[in-house]
N, C-alpha and C. Protein backbone atom coordinates (compact mmCIF):
# COMPACT_ATOMS: atom_id res chain seq x y z
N UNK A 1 23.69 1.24 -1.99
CA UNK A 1 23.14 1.03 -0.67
C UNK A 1 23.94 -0.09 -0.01
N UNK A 2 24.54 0.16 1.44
CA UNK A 2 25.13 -0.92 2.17
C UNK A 2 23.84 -2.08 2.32
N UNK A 3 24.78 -3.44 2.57
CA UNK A 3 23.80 -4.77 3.32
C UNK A 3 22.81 -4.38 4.31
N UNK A 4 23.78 -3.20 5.17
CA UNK A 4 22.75 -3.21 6.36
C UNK A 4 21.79 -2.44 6.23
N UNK A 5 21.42 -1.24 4.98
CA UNK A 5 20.55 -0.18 4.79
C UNK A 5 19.12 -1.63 3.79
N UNK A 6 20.48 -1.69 3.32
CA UNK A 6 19.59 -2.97 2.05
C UNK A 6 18.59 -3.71 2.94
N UNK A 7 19.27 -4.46 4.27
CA UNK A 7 18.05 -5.08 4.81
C UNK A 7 16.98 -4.28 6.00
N UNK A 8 17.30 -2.98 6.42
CA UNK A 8 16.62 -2.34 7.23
C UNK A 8 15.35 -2.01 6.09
N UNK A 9 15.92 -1.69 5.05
CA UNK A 9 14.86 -1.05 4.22
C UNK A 9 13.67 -2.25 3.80
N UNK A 10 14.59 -3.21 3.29
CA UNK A 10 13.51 -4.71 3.01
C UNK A 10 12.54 -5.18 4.60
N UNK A 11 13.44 -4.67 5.56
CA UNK A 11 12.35 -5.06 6.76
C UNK A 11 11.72 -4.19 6.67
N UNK A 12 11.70 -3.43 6.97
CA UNK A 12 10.55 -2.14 6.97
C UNK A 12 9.78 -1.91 5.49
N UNK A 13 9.70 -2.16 4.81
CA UNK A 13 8.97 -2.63 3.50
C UNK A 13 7.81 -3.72 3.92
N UNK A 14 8.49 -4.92 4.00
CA UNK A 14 7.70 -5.97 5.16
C UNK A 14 6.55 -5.60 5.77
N UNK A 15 7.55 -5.06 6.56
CA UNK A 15 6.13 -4.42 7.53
C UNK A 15 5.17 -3.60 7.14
N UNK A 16 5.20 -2.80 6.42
CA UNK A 16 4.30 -1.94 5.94
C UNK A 16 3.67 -2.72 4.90
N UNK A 17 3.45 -3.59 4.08
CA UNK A 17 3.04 -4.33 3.18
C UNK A 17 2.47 -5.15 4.63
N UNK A 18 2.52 -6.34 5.86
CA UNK A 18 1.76 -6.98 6.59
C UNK A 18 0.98 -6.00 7.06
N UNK A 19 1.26 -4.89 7.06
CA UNK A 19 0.49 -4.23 7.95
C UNK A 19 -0.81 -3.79 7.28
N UNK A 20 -0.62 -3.69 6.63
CA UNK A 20 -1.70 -3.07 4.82
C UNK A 20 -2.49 -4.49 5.06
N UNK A 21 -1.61 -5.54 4.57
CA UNK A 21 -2.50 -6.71 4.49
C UNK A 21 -3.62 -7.16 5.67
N UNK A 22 -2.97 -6.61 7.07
CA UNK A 22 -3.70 -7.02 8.20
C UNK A 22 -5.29 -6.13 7.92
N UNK A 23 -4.67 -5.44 7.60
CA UNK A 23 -6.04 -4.46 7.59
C UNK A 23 -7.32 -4.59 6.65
N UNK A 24 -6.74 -5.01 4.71
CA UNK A 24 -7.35 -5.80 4.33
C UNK A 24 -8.18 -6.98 4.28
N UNK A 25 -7.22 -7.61 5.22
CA UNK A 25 -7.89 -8.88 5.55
C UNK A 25 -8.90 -8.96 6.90
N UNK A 26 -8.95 -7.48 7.72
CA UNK A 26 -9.72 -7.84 8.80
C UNK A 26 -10.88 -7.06 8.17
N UNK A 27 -10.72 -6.46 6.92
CA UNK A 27 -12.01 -5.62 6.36
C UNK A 27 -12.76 -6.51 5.72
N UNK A 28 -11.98 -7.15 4.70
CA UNK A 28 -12.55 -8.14 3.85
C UNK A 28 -13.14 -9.72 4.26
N UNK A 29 -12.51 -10.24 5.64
CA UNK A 29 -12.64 -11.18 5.69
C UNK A 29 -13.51 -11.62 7.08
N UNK A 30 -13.24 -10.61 7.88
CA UNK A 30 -13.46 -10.45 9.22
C UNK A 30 -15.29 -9.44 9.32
N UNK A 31 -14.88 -8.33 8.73
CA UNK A 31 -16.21 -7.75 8.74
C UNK A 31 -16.90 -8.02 7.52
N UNK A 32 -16.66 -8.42 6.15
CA UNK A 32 -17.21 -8.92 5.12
C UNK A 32 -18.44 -10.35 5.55
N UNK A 33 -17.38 -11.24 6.17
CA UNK A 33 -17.88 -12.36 6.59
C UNK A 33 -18.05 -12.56 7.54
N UNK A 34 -17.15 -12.61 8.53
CA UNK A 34 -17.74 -12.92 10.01
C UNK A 34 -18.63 -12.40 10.99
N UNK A 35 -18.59 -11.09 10.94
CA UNK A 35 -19.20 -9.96 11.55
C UNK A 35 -20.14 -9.35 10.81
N UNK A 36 -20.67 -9.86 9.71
CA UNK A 36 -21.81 -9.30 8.83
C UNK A 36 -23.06 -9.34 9.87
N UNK A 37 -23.32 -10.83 10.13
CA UNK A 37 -24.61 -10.61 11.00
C UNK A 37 -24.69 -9.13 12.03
N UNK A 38 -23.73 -9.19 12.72
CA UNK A 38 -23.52 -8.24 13.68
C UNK A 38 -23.42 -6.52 12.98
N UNK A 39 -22.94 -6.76 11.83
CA UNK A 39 -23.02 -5.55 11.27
C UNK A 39 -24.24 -5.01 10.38
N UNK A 40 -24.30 -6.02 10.61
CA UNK A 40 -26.17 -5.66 9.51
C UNK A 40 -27.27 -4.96 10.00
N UNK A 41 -27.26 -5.25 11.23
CA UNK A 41 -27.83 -4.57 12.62
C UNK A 41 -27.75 -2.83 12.16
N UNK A 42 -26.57 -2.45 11.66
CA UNK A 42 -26.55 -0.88 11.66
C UNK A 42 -26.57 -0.57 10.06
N UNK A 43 -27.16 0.99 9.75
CA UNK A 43 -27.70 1.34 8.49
C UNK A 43 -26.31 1.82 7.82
N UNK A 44 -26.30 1.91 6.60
CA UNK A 44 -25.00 3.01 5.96
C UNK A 44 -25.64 3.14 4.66
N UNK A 45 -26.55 4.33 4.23
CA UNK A 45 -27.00 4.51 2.87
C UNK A 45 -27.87 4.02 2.86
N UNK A 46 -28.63 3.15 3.66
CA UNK A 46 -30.03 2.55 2.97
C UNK A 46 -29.95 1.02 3.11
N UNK A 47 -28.35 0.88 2.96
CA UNK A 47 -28.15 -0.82 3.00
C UNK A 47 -27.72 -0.93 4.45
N UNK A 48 -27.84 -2.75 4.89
CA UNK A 48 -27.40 -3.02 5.70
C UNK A 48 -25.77 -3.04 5.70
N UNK A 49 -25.04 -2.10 6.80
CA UNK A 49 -23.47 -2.36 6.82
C UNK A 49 -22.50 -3.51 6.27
N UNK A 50 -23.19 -4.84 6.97
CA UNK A 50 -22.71 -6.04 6.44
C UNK A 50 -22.65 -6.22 4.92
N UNK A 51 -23.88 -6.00 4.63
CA UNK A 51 -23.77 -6.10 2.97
C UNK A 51 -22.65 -5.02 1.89
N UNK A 52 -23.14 -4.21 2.82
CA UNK A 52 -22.51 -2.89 2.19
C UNK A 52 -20.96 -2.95 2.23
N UNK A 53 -20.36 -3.85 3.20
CA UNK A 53 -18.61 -3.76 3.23
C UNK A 53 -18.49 -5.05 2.46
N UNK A 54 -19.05 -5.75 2.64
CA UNK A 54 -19.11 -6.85 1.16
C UNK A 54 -19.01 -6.86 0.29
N UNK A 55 -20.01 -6.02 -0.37
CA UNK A 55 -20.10 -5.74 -1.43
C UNK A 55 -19.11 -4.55 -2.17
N UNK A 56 -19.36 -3.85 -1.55
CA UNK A 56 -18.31 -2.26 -1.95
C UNK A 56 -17.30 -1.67 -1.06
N UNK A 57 -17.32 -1.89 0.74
CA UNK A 57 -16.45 -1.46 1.31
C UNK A 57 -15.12 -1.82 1.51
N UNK A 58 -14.79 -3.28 0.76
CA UNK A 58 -14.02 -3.79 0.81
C UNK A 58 -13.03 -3.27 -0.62
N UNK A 59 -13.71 -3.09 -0.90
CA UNK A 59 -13.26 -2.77 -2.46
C UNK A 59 -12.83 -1.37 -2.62
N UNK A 60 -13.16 -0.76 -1.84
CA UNK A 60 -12.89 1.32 -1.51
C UNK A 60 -11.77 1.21 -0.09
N UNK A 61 -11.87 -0.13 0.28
CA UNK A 61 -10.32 -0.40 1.32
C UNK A 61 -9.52 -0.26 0.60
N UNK A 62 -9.70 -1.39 -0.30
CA UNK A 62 -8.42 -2.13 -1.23
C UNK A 62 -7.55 -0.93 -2.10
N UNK A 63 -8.47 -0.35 -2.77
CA UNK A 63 -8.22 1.04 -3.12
C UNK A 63 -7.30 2.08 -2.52
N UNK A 64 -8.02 2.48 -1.13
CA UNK A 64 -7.64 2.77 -0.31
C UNK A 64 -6.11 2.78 0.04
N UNK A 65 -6.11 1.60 0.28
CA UNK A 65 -4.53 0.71 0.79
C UNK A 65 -2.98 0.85 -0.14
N UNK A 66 -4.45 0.79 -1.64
CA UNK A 66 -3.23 0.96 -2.70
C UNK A 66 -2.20 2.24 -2.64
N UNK A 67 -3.26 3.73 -2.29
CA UNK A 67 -2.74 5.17 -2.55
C UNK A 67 -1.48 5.03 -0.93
N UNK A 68 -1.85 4.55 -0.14
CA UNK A 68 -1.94 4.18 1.62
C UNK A 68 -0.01 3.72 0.92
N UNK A 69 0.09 2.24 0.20
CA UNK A 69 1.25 1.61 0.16
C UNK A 69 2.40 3.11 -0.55
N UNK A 70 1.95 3.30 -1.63
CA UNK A 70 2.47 4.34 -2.29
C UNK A 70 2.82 5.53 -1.97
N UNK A 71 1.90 6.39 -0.60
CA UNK A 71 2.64 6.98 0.17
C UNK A 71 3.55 6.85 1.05
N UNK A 72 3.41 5.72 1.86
CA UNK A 72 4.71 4.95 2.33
C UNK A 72 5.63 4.55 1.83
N UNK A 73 5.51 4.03 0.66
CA UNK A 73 7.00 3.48 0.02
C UNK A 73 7.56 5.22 -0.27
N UNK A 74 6.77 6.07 -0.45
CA UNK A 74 7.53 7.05 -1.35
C UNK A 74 8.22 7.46 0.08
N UNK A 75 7.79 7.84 1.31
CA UNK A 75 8.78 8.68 2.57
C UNK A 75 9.68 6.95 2.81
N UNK A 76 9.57 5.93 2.90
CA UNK A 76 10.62 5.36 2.29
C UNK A 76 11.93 5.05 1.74
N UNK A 77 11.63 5.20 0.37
CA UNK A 77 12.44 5.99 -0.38
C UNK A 77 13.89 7.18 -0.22
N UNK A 78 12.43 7.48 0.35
CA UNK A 78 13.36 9.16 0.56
C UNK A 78 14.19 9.03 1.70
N UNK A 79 13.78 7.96 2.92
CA UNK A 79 14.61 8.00 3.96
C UNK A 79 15.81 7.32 3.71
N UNK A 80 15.59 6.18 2.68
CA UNK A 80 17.15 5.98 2.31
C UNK A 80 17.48 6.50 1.03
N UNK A 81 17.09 7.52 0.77
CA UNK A 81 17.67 8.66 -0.57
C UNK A 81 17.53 7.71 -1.85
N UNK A 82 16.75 6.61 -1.73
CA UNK A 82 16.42 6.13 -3.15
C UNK A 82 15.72 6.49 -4.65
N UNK A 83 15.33 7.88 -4.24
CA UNK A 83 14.54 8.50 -5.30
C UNK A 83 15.96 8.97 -6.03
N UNK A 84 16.71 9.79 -5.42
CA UNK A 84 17.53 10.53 -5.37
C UNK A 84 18.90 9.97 -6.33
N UNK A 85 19.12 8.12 -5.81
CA UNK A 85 19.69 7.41 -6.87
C UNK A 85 19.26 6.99 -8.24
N UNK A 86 18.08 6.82 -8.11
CA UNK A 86 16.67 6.51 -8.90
C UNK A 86 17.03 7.96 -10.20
N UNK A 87 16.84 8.58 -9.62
CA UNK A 87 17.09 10.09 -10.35
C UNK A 87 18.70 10.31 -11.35
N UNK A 88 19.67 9.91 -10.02
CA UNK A 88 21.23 9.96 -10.92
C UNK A 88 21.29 9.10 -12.24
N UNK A 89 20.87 7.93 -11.64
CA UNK A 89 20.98 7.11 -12.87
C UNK A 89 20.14 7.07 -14.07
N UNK A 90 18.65 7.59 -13.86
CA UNK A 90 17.86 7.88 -15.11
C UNK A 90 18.62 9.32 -15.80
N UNK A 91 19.49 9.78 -15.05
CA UNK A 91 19.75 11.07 -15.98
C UNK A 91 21.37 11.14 -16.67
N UNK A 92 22.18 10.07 -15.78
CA UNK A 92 23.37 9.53 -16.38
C UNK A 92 23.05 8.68 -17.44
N UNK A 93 21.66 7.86 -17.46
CA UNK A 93 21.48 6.74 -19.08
C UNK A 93 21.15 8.15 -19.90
N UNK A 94 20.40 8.98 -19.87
CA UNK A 94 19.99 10.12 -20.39
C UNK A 94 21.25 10.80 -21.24
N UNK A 95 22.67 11.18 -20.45
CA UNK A 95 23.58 11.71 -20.74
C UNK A 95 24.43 10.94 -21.83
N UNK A 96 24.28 9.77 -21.35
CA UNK A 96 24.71 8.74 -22.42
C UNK A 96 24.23 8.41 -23.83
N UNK A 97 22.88 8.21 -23.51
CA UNK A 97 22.25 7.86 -24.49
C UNK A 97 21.74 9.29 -25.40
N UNK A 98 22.07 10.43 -25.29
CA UNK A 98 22.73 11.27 -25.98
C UNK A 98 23.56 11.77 -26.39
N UNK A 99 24.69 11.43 -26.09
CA UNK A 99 26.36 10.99 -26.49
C UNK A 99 26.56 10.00 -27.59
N UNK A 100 25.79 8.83 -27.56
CA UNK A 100 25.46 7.88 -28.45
C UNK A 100 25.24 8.57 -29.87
N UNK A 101 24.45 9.30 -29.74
CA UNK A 101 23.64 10.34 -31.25
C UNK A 101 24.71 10.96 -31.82
């Protein structure tokens, strides 16, 4: 990979990782805590909202975010054909390391 693919790709990595985080953090921190009062006001299951993203909605984000990063990195990837190198070289150690035998 050239310098300049090397750092388009690390910026745009960046971003998609702040961007994940922004979202985390306005779930977890913002409606967890700040906005609980205000969210408590409305039902979800039986519990009050506030409690309910506190307790568990934050945690089915986080989750969430994880499958969320992993589909992004993978079209990623692919836009700078990194699977694709990823691939040559696990199958050139492969070729080798049966040559070895």
């Amino acid at each position: 990979m050239s310098d300049k693919n090397a750092h388009e790709y690390w910026k745009s990595n960046i971003r998609i990782v702040l961007s994940l985080l922004t979202v985390w953090f306005f779930i977890s921190f913002v409606c967890g805590i700040l906005l609980v009062d205000v969210l408590d006001s409305i039902r979800f299951g039986g519990f009050k909202l506030g409690f309910w993203i506190a307790q568990q909605g934050a945690i089915f984000v986080f989750v969430a975010l994880i499958y969320v990063y992993i589909y992004l990195m993978d079209k990623l990837d692919d836009k700078y054909n990194l699977n694709r190198d990823a691939d040559e070289a696990a199958g050139q150690a492969r070729k080798e390391s049966e040559d070895i035998r």
